[in-house]
C-alpha atoms as a PDB file:
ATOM      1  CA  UNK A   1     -32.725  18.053  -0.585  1.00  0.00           C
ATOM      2  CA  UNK A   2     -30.777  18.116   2.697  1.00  0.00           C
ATOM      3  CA  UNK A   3     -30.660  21.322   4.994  1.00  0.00           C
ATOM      4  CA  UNK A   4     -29.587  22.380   8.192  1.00  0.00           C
ATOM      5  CA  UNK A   5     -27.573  24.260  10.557  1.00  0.00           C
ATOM      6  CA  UNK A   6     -24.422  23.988  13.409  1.00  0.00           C
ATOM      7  CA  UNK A   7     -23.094  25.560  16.305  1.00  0.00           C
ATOM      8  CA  UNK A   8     -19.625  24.853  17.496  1.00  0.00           C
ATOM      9  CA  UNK A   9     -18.381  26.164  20.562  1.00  0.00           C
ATOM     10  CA  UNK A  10     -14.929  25.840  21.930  1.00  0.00           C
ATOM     11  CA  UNK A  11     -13.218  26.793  25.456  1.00  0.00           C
ATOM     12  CA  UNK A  12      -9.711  25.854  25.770  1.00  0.00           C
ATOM     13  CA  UNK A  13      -7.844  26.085  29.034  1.00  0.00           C
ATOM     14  CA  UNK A  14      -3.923  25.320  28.989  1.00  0.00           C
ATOM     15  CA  UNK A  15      -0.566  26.140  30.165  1.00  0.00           C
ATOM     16  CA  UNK A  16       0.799  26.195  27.033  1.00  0.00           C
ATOM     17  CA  UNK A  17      -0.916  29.340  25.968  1.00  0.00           C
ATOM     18  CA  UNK A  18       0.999  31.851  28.106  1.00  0.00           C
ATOM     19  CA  UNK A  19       5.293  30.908  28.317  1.00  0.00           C
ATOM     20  CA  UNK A  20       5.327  31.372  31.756  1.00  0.00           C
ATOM     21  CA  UNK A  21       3.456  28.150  31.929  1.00  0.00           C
ATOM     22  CA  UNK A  22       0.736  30.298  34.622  1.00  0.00           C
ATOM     23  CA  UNK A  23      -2.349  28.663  32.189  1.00  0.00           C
ATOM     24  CA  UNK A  24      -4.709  30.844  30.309  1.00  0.00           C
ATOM     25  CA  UNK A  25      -8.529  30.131  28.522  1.00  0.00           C
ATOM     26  CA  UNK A  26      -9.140  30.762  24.881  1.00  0.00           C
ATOM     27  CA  UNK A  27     -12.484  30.096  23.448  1.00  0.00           C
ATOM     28  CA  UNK A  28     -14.185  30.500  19.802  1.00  0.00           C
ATOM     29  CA  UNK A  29     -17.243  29.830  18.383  1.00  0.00           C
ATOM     30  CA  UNK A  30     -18.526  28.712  14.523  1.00  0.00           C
ATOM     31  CA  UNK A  31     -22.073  28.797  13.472  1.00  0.00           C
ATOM     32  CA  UNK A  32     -22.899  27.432   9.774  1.00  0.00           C
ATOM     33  CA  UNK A  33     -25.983  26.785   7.871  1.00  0.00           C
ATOM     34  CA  UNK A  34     -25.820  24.431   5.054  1.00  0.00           C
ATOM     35  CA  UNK A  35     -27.833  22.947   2.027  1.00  0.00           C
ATOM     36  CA  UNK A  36     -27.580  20.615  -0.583  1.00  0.00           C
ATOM     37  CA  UNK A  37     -29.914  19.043  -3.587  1.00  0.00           C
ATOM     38  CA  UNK A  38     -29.219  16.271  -5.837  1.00  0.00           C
ATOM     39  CA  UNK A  39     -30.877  16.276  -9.069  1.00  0.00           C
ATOM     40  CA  UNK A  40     -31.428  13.215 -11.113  1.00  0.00           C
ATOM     41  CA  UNK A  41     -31.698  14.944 -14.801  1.00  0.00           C
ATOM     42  CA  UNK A  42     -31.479  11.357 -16.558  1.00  0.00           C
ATOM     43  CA  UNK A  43     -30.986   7.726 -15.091  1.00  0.00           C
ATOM     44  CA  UNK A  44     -27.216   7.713 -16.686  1.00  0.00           C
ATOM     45  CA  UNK A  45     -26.422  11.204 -15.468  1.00  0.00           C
ATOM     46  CA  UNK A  46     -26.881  12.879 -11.597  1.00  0.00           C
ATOM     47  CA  UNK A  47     -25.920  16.133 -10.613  1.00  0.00           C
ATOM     48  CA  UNK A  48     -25.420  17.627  -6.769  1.00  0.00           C
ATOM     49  CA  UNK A  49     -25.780  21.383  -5.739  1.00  0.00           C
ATOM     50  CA  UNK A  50     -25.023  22.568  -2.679  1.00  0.00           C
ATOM     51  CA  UNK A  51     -24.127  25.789  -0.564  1.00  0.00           C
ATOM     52  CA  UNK A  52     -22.556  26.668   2.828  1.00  0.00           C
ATOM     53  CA  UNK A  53     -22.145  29.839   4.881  1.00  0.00           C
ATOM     54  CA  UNK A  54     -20.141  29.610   7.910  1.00  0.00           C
ATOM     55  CA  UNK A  55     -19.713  32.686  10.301  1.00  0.00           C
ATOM     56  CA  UNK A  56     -16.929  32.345  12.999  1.00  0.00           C
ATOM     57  CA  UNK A  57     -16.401  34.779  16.111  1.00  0.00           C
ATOM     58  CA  UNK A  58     -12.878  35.933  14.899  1.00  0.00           C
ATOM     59  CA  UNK A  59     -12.779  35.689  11.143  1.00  0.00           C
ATOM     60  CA  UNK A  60     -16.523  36.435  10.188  1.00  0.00           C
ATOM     61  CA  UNK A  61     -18.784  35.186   7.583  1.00  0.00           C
ATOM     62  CA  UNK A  62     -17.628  33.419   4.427  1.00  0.00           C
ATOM     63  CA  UNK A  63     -19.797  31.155   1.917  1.00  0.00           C
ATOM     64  CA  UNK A  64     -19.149  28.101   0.399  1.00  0.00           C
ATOM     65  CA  UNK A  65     -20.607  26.376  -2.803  1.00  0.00           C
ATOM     66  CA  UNK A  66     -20.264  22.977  -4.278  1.00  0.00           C
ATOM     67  CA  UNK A  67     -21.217  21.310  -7.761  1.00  0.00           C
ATOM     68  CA  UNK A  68     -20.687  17.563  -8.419  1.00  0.00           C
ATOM     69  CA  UNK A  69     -22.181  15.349 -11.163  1.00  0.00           C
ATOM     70  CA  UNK A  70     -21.937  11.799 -11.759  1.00  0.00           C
ATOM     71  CA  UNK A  71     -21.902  10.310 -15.592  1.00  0.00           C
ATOM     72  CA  UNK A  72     -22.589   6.281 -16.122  1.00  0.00           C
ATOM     73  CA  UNK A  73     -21.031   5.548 -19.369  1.00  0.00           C
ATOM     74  CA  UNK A  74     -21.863   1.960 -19.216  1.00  0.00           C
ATOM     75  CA  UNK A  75     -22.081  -0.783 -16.310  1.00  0.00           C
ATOM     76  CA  UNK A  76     -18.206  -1.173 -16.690  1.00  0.00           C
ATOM     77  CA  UNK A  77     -17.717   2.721 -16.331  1.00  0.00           C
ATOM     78  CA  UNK A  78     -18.702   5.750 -13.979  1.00  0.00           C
ATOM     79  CA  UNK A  79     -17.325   9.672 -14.177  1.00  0.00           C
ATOM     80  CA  UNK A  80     -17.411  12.064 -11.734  1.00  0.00           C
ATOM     81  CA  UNK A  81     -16.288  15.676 -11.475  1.00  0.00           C
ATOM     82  CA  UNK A  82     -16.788  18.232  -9.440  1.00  0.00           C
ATOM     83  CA  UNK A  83     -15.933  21.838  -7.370  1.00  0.00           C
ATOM     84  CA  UNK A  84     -16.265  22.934  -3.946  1.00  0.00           C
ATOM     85  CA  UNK A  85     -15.134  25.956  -2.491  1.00  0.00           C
ATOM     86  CA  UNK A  86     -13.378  25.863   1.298  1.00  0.00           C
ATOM     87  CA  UNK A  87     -12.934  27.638   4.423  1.00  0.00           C
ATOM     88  CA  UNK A  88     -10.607  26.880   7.362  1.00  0.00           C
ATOM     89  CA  UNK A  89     -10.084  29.083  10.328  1.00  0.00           C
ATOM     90  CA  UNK A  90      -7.147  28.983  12.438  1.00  0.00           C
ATOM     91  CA  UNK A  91      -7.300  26.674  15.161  1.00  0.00           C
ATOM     92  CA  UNK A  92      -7.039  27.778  19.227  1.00  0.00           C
ATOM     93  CA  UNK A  93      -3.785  25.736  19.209  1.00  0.00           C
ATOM     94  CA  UNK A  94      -2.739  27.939  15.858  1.00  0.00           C
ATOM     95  CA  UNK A  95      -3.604  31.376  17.065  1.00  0.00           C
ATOM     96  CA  UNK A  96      -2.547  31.607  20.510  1.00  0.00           C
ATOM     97  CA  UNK A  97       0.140  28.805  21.814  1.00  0.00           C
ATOM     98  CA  UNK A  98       3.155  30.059  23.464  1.00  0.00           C
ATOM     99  CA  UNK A  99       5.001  27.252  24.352  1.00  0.00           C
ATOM    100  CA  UNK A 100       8.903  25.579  25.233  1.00  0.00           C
ATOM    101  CA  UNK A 101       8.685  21.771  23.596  1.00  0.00           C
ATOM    102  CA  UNK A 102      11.443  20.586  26.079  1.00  0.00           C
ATOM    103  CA  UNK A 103      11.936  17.392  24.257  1.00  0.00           C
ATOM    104  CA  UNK A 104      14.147  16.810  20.977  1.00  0.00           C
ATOM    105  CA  UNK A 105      16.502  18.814  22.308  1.00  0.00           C
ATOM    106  CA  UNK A 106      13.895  21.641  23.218  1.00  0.00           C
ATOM    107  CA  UNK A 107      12.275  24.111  20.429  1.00  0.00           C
ATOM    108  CA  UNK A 108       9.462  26.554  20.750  1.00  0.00           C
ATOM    109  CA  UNK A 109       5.878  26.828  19.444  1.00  0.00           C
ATOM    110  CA  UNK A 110       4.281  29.780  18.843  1.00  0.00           C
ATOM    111  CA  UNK A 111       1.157  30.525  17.285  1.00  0.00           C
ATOM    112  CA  UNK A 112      -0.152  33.811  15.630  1.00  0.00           C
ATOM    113  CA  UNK A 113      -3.856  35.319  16.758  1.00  0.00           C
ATOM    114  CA  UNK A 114      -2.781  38.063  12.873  1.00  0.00           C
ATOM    115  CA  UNK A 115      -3.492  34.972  10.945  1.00  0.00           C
ATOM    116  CA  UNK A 116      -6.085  35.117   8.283  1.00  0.00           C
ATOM    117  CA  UNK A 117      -8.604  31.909   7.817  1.00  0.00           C
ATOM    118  CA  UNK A 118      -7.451  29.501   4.887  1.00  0.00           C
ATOM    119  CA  UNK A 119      -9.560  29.681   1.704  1.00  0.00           C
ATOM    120  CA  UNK A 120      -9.546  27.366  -1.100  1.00  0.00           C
ATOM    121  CA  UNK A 121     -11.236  26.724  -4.674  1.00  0.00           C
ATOM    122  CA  UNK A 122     -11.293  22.742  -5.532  1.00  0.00           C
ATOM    123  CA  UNK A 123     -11.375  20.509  -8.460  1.00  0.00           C
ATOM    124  CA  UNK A 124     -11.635  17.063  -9.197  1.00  0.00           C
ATOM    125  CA  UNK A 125     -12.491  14.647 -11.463  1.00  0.00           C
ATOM    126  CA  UNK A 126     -12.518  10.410 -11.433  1.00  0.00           C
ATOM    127  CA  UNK A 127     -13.357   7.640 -13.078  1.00  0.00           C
ATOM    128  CA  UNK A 128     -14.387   3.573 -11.997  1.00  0.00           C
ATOM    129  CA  UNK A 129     -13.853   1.270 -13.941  1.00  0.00           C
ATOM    130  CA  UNK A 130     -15.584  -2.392 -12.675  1.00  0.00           C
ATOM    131  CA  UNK A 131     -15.041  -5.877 -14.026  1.00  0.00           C
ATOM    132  CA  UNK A 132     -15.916  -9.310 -13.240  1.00  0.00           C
ATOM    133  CA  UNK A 133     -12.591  -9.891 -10.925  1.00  0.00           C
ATOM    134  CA  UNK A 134     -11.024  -6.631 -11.334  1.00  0.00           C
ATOM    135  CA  UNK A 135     -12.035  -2.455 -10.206  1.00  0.00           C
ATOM    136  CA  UNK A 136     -10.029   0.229 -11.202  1.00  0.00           C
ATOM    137  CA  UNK A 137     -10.517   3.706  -9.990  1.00  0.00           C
ATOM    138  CA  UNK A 138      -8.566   6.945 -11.282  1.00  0.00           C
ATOM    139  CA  UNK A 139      -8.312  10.184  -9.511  1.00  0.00           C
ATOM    140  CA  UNK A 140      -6.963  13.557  -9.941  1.00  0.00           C
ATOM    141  CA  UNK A 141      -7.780  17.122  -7.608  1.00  0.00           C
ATOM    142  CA  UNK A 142      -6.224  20.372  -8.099  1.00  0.00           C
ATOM    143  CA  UNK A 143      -6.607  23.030  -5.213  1.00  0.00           C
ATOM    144  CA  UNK A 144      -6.204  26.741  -5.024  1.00  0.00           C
ATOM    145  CA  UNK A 145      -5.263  27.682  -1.679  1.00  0.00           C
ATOM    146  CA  UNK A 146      -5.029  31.201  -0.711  1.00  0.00           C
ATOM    147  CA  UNK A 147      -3.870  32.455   2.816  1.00  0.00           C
ATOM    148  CA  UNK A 148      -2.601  28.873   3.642  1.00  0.00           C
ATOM    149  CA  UNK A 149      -1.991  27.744   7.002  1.00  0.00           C
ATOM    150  CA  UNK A 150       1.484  25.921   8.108  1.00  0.00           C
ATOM    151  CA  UNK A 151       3.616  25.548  10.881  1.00  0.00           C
ATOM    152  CA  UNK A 152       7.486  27.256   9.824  1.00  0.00           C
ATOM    153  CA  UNK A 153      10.353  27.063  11.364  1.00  0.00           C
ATOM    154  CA  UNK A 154      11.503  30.917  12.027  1.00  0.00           C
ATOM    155  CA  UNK A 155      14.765  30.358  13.475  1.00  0.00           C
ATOM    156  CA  UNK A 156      16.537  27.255  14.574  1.00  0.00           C
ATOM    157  CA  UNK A 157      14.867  26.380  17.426  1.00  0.00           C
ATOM    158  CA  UNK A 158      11.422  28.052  17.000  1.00  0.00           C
ATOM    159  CA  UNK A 159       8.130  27.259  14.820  1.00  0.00           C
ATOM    160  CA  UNK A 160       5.713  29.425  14.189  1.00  0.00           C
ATOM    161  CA  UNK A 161       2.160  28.899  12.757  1.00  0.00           C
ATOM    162  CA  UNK A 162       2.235  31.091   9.816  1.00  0.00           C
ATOM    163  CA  UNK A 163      -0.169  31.712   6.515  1.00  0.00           C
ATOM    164  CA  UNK A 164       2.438  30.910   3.503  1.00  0.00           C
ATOM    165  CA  UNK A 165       0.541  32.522   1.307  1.00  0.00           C
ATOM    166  CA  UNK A 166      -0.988  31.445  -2.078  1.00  0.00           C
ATOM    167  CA  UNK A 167      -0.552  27.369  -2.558  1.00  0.00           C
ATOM    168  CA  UNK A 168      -1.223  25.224  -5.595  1.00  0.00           C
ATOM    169  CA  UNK A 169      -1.924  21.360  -5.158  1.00  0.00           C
ATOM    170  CA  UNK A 170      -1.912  18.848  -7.473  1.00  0.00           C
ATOM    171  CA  UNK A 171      -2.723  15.353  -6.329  1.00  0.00           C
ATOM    172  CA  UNK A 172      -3.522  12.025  -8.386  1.00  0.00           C
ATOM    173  CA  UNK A 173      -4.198   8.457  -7.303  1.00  0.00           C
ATOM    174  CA  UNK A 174      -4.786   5.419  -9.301  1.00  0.00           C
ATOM    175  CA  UNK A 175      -6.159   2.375  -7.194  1.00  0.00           C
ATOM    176  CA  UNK A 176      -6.849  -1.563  -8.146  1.00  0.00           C
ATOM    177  CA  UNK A 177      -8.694  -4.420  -6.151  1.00  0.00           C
ATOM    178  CA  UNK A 178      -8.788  -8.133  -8.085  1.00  0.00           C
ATOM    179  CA  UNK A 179      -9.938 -10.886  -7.130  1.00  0.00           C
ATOM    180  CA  UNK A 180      -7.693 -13.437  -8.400  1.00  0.00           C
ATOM    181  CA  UNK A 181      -9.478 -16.066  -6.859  1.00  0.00           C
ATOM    182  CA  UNK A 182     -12.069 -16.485  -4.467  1.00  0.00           C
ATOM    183  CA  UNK A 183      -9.785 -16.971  -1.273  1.00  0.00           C
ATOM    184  CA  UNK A 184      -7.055 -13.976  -2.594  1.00  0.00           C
ATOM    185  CA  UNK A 185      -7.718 -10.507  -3.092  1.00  0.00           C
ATOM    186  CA  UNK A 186      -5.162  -8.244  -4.169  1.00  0.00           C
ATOM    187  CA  UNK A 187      -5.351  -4.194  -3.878  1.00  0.00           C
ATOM    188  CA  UNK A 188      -2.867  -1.490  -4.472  1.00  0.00           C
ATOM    189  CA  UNK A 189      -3.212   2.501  -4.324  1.00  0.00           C
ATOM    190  CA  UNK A 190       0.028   4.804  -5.790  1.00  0.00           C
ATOM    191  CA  UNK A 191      -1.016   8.712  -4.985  1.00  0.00           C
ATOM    192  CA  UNK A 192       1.287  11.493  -6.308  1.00  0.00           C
ATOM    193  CA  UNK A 193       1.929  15.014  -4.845  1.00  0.00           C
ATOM    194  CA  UNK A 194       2.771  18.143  -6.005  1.00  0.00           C
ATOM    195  CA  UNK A 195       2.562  21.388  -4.092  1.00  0.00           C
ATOM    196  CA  UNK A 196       3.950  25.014  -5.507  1.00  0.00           C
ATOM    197  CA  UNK A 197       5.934  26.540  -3.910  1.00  0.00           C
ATOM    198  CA  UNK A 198       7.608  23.106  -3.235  1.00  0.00           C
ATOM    199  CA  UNK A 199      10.237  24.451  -0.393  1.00  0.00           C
ATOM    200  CA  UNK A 200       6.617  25.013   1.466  1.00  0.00           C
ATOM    201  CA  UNK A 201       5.437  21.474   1.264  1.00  0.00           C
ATOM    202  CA  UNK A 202       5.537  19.152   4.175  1.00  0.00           C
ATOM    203  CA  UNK A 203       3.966  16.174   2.311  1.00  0.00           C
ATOM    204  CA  UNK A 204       6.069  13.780   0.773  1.00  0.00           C
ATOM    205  CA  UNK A 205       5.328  13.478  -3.128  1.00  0.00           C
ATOM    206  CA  UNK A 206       5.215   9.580  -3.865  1.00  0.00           C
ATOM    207  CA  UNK A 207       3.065   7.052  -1.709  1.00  0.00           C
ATOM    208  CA  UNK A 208       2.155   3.515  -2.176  1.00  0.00           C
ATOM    209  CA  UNK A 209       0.435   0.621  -0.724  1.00  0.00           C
ATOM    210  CA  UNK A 210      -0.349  -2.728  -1.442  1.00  0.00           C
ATOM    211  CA  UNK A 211      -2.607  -5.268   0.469  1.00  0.00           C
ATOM    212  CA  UNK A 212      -3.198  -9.203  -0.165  1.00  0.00           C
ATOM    213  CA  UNK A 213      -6.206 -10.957   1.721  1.00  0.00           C
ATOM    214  CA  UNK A 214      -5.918 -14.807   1.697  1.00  0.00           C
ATOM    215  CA  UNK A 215      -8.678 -16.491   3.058  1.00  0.00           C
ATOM    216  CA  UNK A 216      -8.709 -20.130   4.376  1.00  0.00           C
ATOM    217  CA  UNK A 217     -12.489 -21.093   2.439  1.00  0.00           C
ATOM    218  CA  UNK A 218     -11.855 -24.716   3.265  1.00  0.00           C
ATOM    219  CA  UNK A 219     -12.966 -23.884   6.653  1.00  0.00           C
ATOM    220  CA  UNK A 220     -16.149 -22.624   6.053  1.00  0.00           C
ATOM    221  CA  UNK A 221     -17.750 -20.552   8.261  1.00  0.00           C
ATOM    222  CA  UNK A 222     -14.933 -19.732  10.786  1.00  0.00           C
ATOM    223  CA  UNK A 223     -12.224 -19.557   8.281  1.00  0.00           C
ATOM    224  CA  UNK A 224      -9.546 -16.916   8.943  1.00  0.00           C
ATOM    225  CA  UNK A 225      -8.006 -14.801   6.998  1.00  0.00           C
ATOM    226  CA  UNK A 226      -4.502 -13.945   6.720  1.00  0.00           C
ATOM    227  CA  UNK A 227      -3.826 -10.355   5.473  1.00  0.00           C
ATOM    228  CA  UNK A 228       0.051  -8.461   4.484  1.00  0.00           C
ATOM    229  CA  UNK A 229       0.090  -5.253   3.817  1.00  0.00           C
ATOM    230  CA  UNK A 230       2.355  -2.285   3.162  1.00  0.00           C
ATOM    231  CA  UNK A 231       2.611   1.344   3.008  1.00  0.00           C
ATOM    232  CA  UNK A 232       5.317   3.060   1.423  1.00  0.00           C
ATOM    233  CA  UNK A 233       6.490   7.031   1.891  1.00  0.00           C
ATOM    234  CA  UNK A 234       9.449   8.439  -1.005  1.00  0.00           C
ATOM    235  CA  UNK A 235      11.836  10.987   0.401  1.00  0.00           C
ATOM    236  CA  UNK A 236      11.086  14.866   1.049  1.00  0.00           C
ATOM    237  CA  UNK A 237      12.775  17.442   1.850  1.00  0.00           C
ATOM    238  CA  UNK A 238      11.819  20.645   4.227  1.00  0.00           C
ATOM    239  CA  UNK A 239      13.100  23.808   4.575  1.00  0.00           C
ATOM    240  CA  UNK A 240      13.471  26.384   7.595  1.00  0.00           C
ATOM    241  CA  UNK A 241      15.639  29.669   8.413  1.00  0.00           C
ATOM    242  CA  UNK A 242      17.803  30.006  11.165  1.00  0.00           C
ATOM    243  CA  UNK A 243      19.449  33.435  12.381  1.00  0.00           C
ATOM    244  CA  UNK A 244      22.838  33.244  11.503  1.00  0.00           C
ATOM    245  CA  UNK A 245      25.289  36.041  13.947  1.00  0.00           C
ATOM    246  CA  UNK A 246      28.680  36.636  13.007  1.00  0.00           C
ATOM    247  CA  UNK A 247      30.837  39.439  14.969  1.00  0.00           C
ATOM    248  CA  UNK A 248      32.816  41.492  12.316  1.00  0.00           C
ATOM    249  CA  UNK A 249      35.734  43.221  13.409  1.00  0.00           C
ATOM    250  CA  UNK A 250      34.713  46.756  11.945  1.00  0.00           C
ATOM    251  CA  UNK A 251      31.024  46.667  11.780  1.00  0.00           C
ATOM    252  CA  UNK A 252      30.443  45.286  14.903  1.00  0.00           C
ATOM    253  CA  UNK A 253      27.524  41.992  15.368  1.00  0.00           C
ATOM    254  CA  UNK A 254      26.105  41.074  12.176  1.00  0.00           C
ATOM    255  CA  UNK A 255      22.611  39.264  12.424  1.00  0.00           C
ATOM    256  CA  UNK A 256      21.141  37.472   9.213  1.00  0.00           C
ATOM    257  CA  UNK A 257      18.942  34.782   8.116  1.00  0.00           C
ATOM    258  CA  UNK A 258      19.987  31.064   6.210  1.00  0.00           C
ATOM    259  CA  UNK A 259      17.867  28.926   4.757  1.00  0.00           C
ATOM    260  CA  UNK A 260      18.596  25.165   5.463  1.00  0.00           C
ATOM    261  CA  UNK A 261      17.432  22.026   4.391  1.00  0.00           C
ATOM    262  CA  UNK A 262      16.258  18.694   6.273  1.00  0.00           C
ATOM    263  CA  UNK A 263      15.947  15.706   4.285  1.00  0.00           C
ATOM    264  CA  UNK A 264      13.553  12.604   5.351  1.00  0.00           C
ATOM    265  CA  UNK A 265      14.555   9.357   3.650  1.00  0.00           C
ATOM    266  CA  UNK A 266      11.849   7.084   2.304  1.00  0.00           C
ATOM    267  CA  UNK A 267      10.950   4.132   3.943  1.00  0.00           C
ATOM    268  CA  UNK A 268       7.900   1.471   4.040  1.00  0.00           C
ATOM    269  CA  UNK A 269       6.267  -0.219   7.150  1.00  0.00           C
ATOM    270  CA  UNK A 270       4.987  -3.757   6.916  1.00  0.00           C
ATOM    271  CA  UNK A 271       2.449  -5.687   8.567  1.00  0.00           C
ATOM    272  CA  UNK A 272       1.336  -9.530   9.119  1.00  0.00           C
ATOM    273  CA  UNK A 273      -2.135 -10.162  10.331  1.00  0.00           C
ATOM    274  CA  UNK A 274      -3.966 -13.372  11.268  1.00  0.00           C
ATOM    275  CA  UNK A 275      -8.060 -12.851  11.928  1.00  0.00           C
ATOM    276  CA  UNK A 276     -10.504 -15.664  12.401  1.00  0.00           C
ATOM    277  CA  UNK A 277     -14.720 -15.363  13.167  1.00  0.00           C
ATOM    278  CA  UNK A 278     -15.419 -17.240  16.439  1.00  0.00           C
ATOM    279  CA  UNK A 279     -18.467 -18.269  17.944  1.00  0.00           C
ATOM    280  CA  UNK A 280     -21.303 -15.670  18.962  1.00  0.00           C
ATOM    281  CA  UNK A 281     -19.967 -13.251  16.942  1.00  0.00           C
ATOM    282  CA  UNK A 282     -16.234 -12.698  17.956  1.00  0.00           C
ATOM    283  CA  UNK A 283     -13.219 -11.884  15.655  1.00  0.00           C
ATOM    284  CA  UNK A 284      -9.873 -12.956  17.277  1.00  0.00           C
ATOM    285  CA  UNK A 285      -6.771 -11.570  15.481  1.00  0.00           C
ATOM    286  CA  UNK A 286      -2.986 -11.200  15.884  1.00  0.00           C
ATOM    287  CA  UNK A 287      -0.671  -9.956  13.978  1.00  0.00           C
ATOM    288  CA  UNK A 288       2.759  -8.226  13.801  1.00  0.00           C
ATOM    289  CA  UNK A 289       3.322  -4.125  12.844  1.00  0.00           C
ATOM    290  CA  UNK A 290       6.106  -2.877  11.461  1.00  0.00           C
ATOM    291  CA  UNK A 291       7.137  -6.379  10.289  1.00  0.00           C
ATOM    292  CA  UNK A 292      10.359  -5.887   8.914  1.00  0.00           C
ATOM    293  CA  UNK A 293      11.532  -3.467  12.317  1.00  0.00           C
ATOM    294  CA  UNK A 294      12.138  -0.079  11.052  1.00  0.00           C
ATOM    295  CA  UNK A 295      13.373   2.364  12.891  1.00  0.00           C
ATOM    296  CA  UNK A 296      14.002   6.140  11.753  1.00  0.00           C
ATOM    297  CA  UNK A 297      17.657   7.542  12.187  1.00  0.00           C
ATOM    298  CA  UNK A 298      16.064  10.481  13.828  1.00  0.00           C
ATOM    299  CA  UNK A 299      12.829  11.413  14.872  1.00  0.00           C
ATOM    300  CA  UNK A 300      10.834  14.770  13.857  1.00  0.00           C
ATOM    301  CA  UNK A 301       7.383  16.240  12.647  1.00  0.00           C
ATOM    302  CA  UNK A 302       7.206  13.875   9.477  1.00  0.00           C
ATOM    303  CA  UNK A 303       9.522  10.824  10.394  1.00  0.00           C
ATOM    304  CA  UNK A 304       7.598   7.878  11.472  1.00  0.00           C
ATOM    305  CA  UNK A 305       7.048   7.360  14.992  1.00  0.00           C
ATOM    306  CA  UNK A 306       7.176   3.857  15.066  1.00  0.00           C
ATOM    307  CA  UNK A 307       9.201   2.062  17.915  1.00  0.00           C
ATOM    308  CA  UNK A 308      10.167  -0.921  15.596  1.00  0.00           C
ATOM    309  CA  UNK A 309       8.078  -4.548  15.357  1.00  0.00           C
ATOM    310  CA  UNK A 310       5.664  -5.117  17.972  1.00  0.00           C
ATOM    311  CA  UNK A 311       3.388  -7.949  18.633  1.00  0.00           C
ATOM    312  CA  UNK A 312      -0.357  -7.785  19.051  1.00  0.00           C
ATOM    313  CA  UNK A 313      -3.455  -9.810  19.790  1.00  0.00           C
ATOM    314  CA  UNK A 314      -7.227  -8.347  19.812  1.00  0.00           C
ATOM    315  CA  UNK A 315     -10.415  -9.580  20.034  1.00  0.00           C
ATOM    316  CA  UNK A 316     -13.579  -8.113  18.625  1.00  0.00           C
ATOM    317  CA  UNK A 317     -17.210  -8.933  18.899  1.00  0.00           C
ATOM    318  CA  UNK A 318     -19.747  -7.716  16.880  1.00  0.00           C
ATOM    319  CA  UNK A 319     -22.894  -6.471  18.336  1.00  0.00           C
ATOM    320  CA  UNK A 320     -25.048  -7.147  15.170  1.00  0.00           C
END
């Protein structure tokens, strides 16, 4: 059995809280007490119990509860499930900024001190699955969002942190490591996405990433390791509403609201990586990010911010 308790305080002074720019101080504070037991019922079969109530200065008191359990089929195979209940107030930055972004061609932030704190019922189940060379694991979560939280664009040059209302997630994830021989390891993740409503979403549906680890044994004790490794991000599309005027001859100015669409393309980033142990416990590595040198066609909220390939050298030295 674990127990215990927290107190979070938080002062925030900043310009961009007021439009003007003058500076103004926002501050909130979160106090929780927590518990949780796990329960070994039989040596294939554990089960985890656990409760939360957090009370924050704006949004009050809400409780939490979790339930977990873990199932060994065999040594080859382990299930889990599970459900925990969540609770997310808004953050200072949410509720109060008032703020001109002047880069980007200049947009506006604005936050929203009417929001109500983001609630959510989760489930989720997995399986491992472990062999001599080869691990397997299998994932799937479905969450029940009420009251969510997200940043909108309003109008064409203004976003607003807004709750969207009720949100269903869906998310999967299947993930492999083997070991095809001592010196090469291979992993790979896919995850998959799905959000209702999906003109809300700003996560893109379809990720995947691969890794291969290829050490140098011959060396023995100092022999590096050369790692490549990619991540890969399908295309999305987001949506926002601009105010659309039009001056009619007869009725005079006309104001109304369009929906538009952005779309992000997909793209993958690459990377090349040299590390070798060194005397008295130091690592040196170099390596090269964003291998392949792409650059987005424009840059925004969920574009990649990368600069194209750089160069880099490190080294790191263990303390143990």
């Amino acid at each position: 059995m674990v127990a215990g308790a927290e107190a979070f305080s938080e002062d925030l002074l900043t310009f961009m809280f007021v439009s003007d720019g003058s500076g103004a101080k926002r501050d909130a504070q979160n106090y929780s007490l927590f518990t949780q037991q796990e329960w070994k019922l039989a040596d294939a079969f554990t089960l985890v119990t656990g409760a939360r109530y957090d009370y924050h200065s704006q949004f009050k008191g809400h409780p939490t509860f979790r339930l977990s359990g873990m199932y060994k089929v065999n040594k080859n195979m382990t299930l889990r499930g599970g459900y925990s209940g969540g609770f997310r107030a808004p953050t200072l930055k949410e509720l109060y900024t008032d703020w001109f972004h002047p880069y980007g061609g200049g947009f506006q932030i604005i936050g929203n001190n009417n929001m109500k704190a983001e609630k959510s019922n989760n489930f989720n189940i997995s399986s491992d699955l472990n062999f001599k060379k080869l691990n397997i694991t299998l994932m799937a979560q479905y969450s029940k969002i009420q009251d969510k939280i997200n940043a909108n664009w309003v109008s064409s040059d203004t976003i607003q942190y807004i709750n969207v209302g009720k949100t269903d997630v869906f998310s999967s994830e299947v993930s492999l490591s083997y070991r095809l021989r001592k010196s090469l390891l291979l992993k790979g993740a896919y995850t998959y996405v799905y959000e209702n409503p999906q003109k809300r979403s700003i996560t893109r549906p379809h990720t995947a990433t691969v890794r291969a680890d290829y050490t140098l044994d011959f060396l023995k004790k100092y022999a590096p390791t050369i790692s490549f490794s990619g991540k890969y991000f399908s295309s999305m599309n987001t949506f926002g509403t601009a105010d659309i005027t039009d001056v009619d001859n007869t009725t005079g100015i006309d104001t109304h609201t369009e929906e538009y669409k952005i779309y992000y393309e997909p793209y993958s980033i690459w990377r090349l990586q040299l590390s070798a142990p060194l005397l008295f416990n130091f690592t040196a590595s170099a390596g090269i990010n964003n291998l392949f040198d792409y650059k987005t066609k424009f840059s925004s909220f969920y574009s990649s911010i990368s600069p194209g390939r750089t160069y880099y050298i490190g080294l790191k030295w263990d303390l143990n």
